[in-house]
Structures are given as C-alpha cells and as structure tokens.
Protein backbone atom coordinates (compact mmCIF):
# COMPACT_ATOMS: atom_id res chain seq x y z
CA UNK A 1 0.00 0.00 0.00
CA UNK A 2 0.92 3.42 -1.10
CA UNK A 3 2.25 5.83 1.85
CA UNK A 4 0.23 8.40 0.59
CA UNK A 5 -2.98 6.25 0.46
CA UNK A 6 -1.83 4.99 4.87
CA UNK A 7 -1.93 8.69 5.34
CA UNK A 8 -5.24 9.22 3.75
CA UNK A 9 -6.48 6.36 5.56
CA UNK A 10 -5.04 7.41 9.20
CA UNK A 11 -6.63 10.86 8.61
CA UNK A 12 -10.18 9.37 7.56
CA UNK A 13 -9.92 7.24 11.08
CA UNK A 14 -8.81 10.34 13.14
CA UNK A 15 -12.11 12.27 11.26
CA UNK A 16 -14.22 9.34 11.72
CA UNK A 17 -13.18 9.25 15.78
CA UNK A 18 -13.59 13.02 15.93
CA UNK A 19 -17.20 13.18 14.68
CA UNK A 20 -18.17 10.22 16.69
CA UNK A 21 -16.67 12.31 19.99
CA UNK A 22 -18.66 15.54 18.69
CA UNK A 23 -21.82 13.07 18.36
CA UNK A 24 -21.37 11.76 22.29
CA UNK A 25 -20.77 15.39 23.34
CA UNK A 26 -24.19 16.54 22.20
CA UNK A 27 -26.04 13.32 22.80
CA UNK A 28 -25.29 14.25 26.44
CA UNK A 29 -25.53 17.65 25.97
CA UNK A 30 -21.95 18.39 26.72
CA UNK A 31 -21.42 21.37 24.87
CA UNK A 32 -23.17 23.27 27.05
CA UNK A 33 -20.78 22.91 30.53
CA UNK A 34 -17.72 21.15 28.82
CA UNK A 35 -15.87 24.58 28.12
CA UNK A 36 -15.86 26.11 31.41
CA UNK A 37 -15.30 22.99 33.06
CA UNK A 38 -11.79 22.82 30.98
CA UNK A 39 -11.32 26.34 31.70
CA UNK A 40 -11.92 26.20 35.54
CA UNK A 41 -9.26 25.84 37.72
CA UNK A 42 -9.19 24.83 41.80
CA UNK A 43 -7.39 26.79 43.55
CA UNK A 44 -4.94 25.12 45.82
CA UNK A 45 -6.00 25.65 49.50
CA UNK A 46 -3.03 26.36 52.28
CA UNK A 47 -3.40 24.36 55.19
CA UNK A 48 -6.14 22.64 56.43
CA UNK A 49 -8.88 21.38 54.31
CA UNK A 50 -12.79 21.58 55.94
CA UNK A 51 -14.79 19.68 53.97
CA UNK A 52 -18.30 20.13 54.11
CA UNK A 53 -20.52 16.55 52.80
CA UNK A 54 -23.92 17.16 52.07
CA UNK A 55 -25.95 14.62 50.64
CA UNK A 56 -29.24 15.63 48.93
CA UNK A 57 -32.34 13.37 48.35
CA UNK A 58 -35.33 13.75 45.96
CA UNK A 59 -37.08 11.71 48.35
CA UNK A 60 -39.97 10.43 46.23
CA UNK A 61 -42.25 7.81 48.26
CA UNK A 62 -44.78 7.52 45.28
CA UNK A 63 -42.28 6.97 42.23
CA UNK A 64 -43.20 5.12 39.63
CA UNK A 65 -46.97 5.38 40.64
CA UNK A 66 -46.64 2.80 43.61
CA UNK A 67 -49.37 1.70 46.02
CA UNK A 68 -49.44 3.22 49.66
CA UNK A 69 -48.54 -0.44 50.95
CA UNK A 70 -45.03 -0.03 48.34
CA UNK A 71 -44.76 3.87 49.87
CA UNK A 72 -44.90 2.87 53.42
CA UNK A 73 -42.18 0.13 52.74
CA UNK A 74 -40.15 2.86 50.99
CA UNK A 75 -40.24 4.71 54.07
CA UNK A 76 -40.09 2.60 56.55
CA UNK A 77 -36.75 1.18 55.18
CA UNK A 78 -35.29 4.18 55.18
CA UNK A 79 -36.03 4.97 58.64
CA UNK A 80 -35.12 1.58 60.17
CA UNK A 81 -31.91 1.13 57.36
CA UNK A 82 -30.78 4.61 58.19
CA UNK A 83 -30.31 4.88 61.65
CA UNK A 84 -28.12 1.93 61.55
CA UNK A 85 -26.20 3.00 58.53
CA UNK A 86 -25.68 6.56 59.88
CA UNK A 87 -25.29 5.88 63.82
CA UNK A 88 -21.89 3.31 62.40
CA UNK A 89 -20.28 7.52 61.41
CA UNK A 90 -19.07 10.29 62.69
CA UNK A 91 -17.71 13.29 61.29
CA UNK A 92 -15.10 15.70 63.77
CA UNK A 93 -17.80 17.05 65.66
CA UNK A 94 -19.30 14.71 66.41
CA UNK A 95 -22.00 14.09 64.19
CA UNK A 96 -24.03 11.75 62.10
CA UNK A 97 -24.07 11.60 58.19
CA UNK A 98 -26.50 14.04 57.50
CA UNK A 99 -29.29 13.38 54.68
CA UNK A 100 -31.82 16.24 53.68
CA UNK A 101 -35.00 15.19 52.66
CA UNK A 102 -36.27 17.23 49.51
CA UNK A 103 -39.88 16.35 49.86
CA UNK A 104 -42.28 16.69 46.66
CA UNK A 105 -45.26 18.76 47.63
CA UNK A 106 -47.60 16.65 44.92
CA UNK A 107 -46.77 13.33 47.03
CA UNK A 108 -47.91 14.54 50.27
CA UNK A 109 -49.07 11.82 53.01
CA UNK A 110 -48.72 12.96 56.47
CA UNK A 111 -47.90 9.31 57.74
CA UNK A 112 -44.78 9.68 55.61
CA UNK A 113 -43.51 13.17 56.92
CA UNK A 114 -44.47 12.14 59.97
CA UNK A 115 -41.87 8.99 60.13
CA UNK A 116 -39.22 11.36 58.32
CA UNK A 117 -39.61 14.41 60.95
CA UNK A 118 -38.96 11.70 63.59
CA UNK A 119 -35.84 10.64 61.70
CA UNK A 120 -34.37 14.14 61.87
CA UNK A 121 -35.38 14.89 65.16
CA UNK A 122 -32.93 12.28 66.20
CA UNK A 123 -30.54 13.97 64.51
CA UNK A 124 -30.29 12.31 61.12
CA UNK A 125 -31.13 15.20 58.83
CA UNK A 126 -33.89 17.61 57.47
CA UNK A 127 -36.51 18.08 55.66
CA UNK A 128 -36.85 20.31 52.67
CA UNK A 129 -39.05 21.48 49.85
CA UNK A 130 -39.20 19.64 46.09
CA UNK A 131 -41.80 20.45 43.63
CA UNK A 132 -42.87 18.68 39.98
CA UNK A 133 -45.05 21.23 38.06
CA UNK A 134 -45.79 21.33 34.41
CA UNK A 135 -47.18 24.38 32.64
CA UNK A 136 -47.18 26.01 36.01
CA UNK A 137 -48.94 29.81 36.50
CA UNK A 138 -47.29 32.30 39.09
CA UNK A 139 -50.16 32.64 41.18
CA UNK A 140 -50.66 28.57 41.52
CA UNK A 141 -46.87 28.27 42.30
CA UNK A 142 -47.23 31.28 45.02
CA UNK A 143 -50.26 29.16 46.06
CA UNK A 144 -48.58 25.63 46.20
CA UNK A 145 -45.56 26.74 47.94
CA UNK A 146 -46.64 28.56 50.25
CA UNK A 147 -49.54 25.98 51.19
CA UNK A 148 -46.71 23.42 51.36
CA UNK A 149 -44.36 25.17 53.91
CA UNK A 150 -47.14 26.08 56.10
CA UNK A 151 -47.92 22.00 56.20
CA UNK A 152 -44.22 21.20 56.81
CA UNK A 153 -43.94 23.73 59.29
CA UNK A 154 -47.55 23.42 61.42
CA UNK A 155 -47.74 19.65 61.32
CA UNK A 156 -44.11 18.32 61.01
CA UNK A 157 -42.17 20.77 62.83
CA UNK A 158 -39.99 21.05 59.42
CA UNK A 159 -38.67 24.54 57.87
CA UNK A 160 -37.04 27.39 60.21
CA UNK A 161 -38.08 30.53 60.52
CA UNK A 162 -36.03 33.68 60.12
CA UNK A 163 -34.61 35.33 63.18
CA UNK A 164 -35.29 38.86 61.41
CA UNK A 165 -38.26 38.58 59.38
CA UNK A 166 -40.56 35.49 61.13
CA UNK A 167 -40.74 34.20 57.67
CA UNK A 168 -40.68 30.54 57.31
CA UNK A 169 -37.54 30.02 55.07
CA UNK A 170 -36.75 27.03 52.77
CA UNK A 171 -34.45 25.00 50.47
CA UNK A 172 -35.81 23.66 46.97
CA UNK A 173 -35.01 21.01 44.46
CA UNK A 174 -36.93 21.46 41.16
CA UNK A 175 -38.49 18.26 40.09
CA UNK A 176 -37.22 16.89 36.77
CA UNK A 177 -34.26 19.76 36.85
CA UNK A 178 -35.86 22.12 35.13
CA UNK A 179 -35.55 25.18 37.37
CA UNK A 180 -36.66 28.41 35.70
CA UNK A 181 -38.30 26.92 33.01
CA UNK A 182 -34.88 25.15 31.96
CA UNK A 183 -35.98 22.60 30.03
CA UNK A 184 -35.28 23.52 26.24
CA UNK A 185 -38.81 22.16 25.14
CA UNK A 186 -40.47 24.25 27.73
CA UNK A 187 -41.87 21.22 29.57
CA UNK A 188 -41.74 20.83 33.46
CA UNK A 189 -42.09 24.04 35.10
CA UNK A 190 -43.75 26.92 32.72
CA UNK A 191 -42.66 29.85 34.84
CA UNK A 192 -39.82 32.23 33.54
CA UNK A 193 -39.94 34.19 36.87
CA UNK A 194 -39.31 31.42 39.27
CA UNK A 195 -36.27 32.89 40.67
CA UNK A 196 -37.87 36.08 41.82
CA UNK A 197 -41.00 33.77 42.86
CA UNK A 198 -38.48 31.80 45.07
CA UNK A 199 -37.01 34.30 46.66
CA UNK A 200 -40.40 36.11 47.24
CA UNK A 201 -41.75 32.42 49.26
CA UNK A 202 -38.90 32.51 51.29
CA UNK A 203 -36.05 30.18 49.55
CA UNK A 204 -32.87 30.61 50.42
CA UNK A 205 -31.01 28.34 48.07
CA UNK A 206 -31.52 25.96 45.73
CA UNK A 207 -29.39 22.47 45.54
CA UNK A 208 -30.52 21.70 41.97
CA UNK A 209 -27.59 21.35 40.41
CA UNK A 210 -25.77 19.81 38.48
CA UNK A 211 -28.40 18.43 36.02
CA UNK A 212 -25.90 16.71 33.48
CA UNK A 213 -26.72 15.65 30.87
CA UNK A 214 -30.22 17.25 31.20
CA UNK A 215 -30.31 20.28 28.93
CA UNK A 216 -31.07 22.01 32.09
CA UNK A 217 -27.50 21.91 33.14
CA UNK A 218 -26.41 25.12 33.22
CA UNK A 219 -22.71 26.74 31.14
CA UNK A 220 -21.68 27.33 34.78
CA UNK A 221 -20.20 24.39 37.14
CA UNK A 222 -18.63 23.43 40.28
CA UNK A 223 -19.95 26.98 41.69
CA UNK A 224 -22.00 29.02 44.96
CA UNK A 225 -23.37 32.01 43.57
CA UNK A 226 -26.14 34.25 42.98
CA UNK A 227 -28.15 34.12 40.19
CA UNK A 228 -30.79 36.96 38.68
CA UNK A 229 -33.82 36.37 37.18
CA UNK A 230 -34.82 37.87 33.60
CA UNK A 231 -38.50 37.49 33.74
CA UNK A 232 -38.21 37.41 30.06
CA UNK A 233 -36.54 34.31 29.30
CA UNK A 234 -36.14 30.89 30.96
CA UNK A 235 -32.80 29.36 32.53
CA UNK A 236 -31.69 33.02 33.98
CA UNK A 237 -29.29 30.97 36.36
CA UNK A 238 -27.07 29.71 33.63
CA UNK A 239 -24.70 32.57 35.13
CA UNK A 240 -24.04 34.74 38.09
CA UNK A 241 -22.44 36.47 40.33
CA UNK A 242 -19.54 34.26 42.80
CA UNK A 243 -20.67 34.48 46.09
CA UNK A 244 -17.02 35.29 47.86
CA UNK A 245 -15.61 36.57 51.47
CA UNK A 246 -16.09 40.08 52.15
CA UNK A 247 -19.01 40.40 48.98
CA UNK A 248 -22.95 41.38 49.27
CA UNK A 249 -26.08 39.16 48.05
CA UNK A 250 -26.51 40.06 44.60
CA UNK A 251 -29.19 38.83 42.13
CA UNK A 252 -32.50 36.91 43.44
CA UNK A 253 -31.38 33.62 44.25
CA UNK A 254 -28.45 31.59 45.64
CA UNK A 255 -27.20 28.49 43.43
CA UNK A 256 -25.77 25.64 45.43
CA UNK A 257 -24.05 23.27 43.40
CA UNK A 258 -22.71 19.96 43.33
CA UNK A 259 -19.67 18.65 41.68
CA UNK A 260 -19.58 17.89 37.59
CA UNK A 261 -16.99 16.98 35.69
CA UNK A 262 -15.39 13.96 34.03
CA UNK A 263 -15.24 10.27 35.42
CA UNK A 264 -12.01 9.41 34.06
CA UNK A 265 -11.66 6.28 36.07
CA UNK A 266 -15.05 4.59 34.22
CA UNK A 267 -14.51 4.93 30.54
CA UNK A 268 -16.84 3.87 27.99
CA UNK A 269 -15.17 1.59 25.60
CA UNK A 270 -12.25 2.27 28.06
CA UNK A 271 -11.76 5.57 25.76
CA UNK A 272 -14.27 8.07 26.67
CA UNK A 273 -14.83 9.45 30.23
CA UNK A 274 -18.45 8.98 31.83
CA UNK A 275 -20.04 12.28 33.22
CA UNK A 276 -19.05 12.75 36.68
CA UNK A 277 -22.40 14.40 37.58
CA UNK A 278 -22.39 13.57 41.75
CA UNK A 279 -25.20 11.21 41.35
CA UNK A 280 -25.66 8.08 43.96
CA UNK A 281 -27.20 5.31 43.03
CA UNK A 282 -26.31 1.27 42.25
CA UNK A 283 -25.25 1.99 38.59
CA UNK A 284 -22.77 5.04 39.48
CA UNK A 285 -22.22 3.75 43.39
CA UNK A 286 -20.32 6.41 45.37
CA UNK A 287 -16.55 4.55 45.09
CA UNK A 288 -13.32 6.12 46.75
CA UNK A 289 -12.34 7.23 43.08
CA UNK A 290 -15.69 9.08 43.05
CA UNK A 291 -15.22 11.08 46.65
CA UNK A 292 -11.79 12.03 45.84
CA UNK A 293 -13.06 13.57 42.75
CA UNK A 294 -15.22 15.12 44.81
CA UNK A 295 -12.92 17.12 46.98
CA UNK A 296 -10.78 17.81 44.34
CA UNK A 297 -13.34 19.79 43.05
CA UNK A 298 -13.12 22.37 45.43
CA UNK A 299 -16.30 23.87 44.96
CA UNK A 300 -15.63 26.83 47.09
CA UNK A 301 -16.59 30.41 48.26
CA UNK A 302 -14.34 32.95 46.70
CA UNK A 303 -11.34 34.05 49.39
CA UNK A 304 -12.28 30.86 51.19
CA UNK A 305 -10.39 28.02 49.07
CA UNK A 306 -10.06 25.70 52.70
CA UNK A 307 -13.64 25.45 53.19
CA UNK A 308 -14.80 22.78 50.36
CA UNK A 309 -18.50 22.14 49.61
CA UNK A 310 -19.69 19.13 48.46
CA UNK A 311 -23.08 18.36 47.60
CA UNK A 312 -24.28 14.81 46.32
CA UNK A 313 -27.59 13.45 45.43
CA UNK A 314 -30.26 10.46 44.55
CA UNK A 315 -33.53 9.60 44.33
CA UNK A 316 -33.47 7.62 47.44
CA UNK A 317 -36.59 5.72 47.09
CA UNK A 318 -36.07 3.35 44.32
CA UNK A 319 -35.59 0.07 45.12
CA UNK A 320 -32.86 -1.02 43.06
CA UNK A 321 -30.59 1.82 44.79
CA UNK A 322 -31.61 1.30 48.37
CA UNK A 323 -28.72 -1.39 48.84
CA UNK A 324 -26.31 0.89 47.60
CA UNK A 325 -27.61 3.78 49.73
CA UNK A 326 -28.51 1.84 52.84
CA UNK A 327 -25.71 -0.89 52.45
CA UNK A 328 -22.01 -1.69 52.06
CA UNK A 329 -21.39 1.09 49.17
CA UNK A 330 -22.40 3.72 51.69
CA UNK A 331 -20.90 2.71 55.04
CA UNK A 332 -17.58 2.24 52.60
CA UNK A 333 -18.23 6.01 51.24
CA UNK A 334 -18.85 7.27 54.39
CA UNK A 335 -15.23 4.94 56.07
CA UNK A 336 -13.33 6.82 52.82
CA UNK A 337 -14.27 10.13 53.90
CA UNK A 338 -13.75 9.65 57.55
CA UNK A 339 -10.58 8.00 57.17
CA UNK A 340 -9.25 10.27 54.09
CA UNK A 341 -10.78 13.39 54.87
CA UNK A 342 -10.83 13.63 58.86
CA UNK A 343 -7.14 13.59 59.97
CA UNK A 344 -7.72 16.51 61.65
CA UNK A 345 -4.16 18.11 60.29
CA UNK A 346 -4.54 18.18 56.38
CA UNK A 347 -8.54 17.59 56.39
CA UNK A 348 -11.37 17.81 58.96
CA UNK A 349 -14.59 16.09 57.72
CA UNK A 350 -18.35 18.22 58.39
CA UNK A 351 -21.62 16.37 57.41
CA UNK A 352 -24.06 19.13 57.11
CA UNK A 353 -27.27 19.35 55.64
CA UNK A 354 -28.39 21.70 52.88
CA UNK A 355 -29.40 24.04 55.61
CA UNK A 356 -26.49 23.95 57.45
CA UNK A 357 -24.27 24.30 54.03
CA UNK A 358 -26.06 27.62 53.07
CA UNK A 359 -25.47 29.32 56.62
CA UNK A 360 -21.59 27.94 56.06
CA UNK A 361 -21.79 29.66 52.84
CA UNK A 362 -22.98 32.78 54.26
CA UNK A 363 -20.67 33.02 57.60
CA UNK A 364 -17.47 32.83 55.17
CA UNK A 365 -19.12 35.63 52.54
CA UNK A 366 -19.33 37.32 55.93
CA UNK A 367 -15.68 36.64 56.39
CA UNK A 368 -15.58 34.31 59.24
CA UNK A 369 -12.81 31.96 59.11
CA UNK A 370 -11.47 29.22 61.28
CA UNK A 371 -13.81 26.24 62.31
CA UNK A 372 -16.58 26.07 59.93
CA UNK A 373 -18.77 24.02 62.58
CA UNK A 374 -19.46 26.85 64.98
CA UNK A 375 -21.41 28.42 62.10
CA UNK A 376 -23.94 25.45 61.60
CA UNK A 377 -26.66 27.96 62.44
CA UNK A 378 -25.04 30.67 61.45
CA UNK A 379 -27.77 32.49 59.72
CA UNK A 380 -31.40 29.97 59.75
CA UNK A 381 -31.43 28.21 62.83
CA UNK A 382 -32.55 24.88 63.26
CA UNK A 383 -36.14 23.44 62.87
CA UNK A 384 -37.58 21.61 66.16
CA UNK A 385 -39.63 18.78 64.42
CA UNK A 386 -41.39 18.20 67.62
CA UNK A 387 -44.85 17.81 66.04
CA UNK A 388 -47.27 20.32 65.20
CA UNK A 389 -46.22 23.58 65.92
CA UNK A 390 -47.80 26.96 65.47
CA UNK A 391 -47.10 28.45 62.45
C-alpha cells in the first residue's frame, strides 16, 4: 500500500473518531458545561482542608406510581436502614451523616412526613421542599408553595423561621431539573420568573444542580453564587455572580451546586470518560475514586479556598438503589471520607445538611474563618420537628 494512500487512511480514522466524539458530546448535551469545566481551575487551599458533605435526596415515596402499601415500605426502610447506617459515622464534631430530605409537595401523606420528621429529630437530617409542576402559573406556584411550607412547618415541625423577618424560610429542588423553566422544550415548570417567585416564598437556596446531561445543566459548574432572574426568558441561572468573602447578596437567588466533571476512572469503551455528575445510586455507586473527585473539586466560596462544599444526590426511594444507599457502598463512602478526609491536620470532615451548608456559605461571605462548625446555624437556625407547631 501506497504511503500516501496509509496517510489518507489514518486521517479518515482520526475524522471518523472526531465526529463520533462531537456526536457523544451533544447526545449528552456536553457542549453546554464542557468549556468552562476545561477552563476552571481549583485553587490550591493552604493548610487545612474543611470539607463540608452534604448529601441531597429527591425523596420520592410515590415513584413510579406505587401503592401506599409499596410507599410505606419505601419509608419505613429508610427509617429503620438509616439509623443503623448513619449511627456506624461520625464526622469531627461529632455528628451523624446528615441526609436532607427534599420532599415533593404533589406526594404529600402525612404518615410519611411524619416517620421522616422523627428521623431528623434524632438527629439524622432535614426536611426540605421539592416540587414537579408542568405548565405552572405564578399565582398557583405562590399558592402551592406557600400551602406546602405552612404543612411542613404546622404539622411536622420542618422549615425554620427567620430570626429577622418570622418568615418561614426554605431549600428547593426542582423536580425533573428544570428550574426556571430550563428545560429547552419548555416542559416541566412553565414559569420564567421562578427565581424572583423563590425568593419572594422565602427560599434561600436551591441544591438543583448539576443536572448533566439534562439540557437544564447550566454553562456554569462546580460553583455558589447568585443568580438573577430575567423574567423574560427561561434558565436566567445559567450565570451569576460568585458568592465570595467580604461580597454582598446580589441577584435573586443563591445556586448551590454539586460537583460535575469527568469520570475518568469509568470509561466507555475504556476511551471516553463517563459524566461525573455527583449522582448516587447502584449503577454510578459512590466509590473512593468518586469522593476524591469530589474534593478535588473544590467547589468553594471565593477568598475561602479551605472550606470545600460538596453536595451529592439520589432519588433515594427506588428500590434497586436502596442497597447501595442503605448498604455496604455507603458505610464504605462514608469509612473513605472519615478515614481520608478527617485527619484533623490536612482535612477535617463536616456532614451538614443543605441548611447547614447555606449558613456555612454565608458566615465565610461574611468573612468568618477558622472552624466552619461553629457556624452550623449561622444564619437559619434549626427546625424543632417536635410535632405540630404553630405556624
């Protein structure tokens, strides 16, 4: 064979492999984050390392349309599974792996919040507020969250109230990721506004994020910071402002996220990196690999490189995840961290909940510094989930 015609050959192949890898970038919409996840770079914290674990669960009782016998075994094996799983941990202070319950308002049962407020008044979490709308109106959204925090709050003890204001205060999860009318079909929420609606109910963050490979994933990743709402067109929170030590709230909403990036440890067809996308569950299960991606994220606030947040999720009532969530690939995520991460010279481990992470997040934008523990409530204290309360 001609050397010519090897060359023309080994350049068809290297085409051929390039348009396949532009094809799997867009399949799983890619294009949209993989830029300014190249671009970003960690800074290198000096000296100790907090690190802040904060695992997030669409807590769904009634997925896949199940029967209130399959619901009530949902929850009931989380509370019996979890108390063993998370009383076997402890972080530096003390404490219990946290889990915050993102509730969906359309599956309310009170027997089900019921056995999850008595969870976290033990001490294993919180509860906070998910929502799955479709073609949604402003004044039913007003209407359903508000309805919905005043139920948390009056019969479950759930939600706190602020200090300054008396306003019940909340974390959200939008259902099928589509916060701020996301979606690029328009499907799943409706509302272009939902920011400003959020902030207006009372939200003080939302733990979303990432989406990948959702079209809802936003262009910016591994990032705290404050988004503002053009009322105008959807997916306003695709940028923002950093929140960082020493700045000011700016823009309607705080955006919590979790780590994304590339897997490079599970390849498909050993060539191509997965999507690193901090989801738990028994196909992606949370390995050692996985956490030390994780923290080398170093999803920070700006000034504060020491203080690392991470935020992981699941959809924690699906059966064929509950092993992996409940079992041996959770007690060995949770051994990693405490053995890795809580030395207590390079690293000091802090499971937190989602409320706990935001006032975190606000006592270093306020410029505190040192141990990130003593400002658990630094801004929302805790809820009492001692039973109906008046709201």
């Amino acid at each position: 064979m001609m050397p010519g015609t090897l060359t023309l050959i080994a350049l068809l192949l290297v085409a051929c492999a390039l348009l396949a890898l532009a094809a799997a970038i867009r399949a799983r919409n890619m294009q949209i984050w993989l830029g300014s996840y190249l671009r970003r770079r960690a800074p290198a914290p000096q000296g100790k390392v907090h690190v802040m674990f904060c695992f997030v669960d669409h807590f769904e009782p009634a997925w896949g349309k199940a029967d209130l016998t399959t619901q009530r075994q949902r929850v009931d094996r989380w509370c019996l599974d979890y108390r063993t799983l998370a009383s076997a941990h402890r972080d530096a202070d003390g404490h219990p792996p946290q889990h915050t319950f993102f509730y969906p308002e359309e599956e309310y049962l009170e027997e089900h919040l019921e056995k999850i407020a008595s969870l976290c008044a033990e001490g294993y979490g919180e509860i906070e507020v998910h929502l799955h709308h479709d073609n949604d109106t402003e004044d039913n959204f007003r209407a359903t969250i508000s309805r919905f925090n005043d139920v948390l709050h009056a019969r479950h003890g759930a939600l706190p109230r602020d200090p300054q204001s008396g306003r019940l205060r909340f974390g959200f999860i939008h259902g099928n990721w589509c916060l701020d009318n996301s979606r690029a079909d328009g499907r799943w929420c409706g509302i272009n506004n939902e920011l400003v609606l959020l902030r207006e109910l009372g939200c003080y963050a939302d733990f979303t994020l990432p989406s990948a490979p959702s079209d809802t994933q936003t262009s910016t990743v591994n990032a705290i910071y404050y988004a503002t709402d053009d009322p105008a067109r959807p997916k306003s929170h695709d940028t923002g402002v950093p929140v960082r030590v020493g700045g000011q709230p700016s823009g309607d909403l705080m955006i919590v996220q979790g780590p994304l990036g590339l897997n490079w440890h599970d390849r498909r067809f050993g060539i191509i990196p997965r999507i690193e996308n901090a989801d738990v569950r028994r196909a992606c299960p949370p390995t050692p690999s996985r956490v030390d991606a994780w923290v080398r994220t170093g999803i920070h606030v700006e000034g504060r490189p020491e203080w690392v947040f991470i935020k992981v999720h699941t959809h924690g009532t699906q059966e064929r995840d509950m092993d992996t969530l409940l079992g041996a690939p959770a007690h060995a995520m949770f051994e990693h961290l405490e053995r890795t991460y809580n030395d207590g010279h390079r690293h000091v481990l802090h499971y937190v909940t989602a409320r706990e992470m935001y006032n975190i997040i606000k006592a270093a934008e306020a410029g505190k510094d040192g141990d990130p523990n003593q400002w658990r409530d630094y801004e929302l204290p805790p809820p009492s989930y001692g039973g109906a309360l008046s709201s």
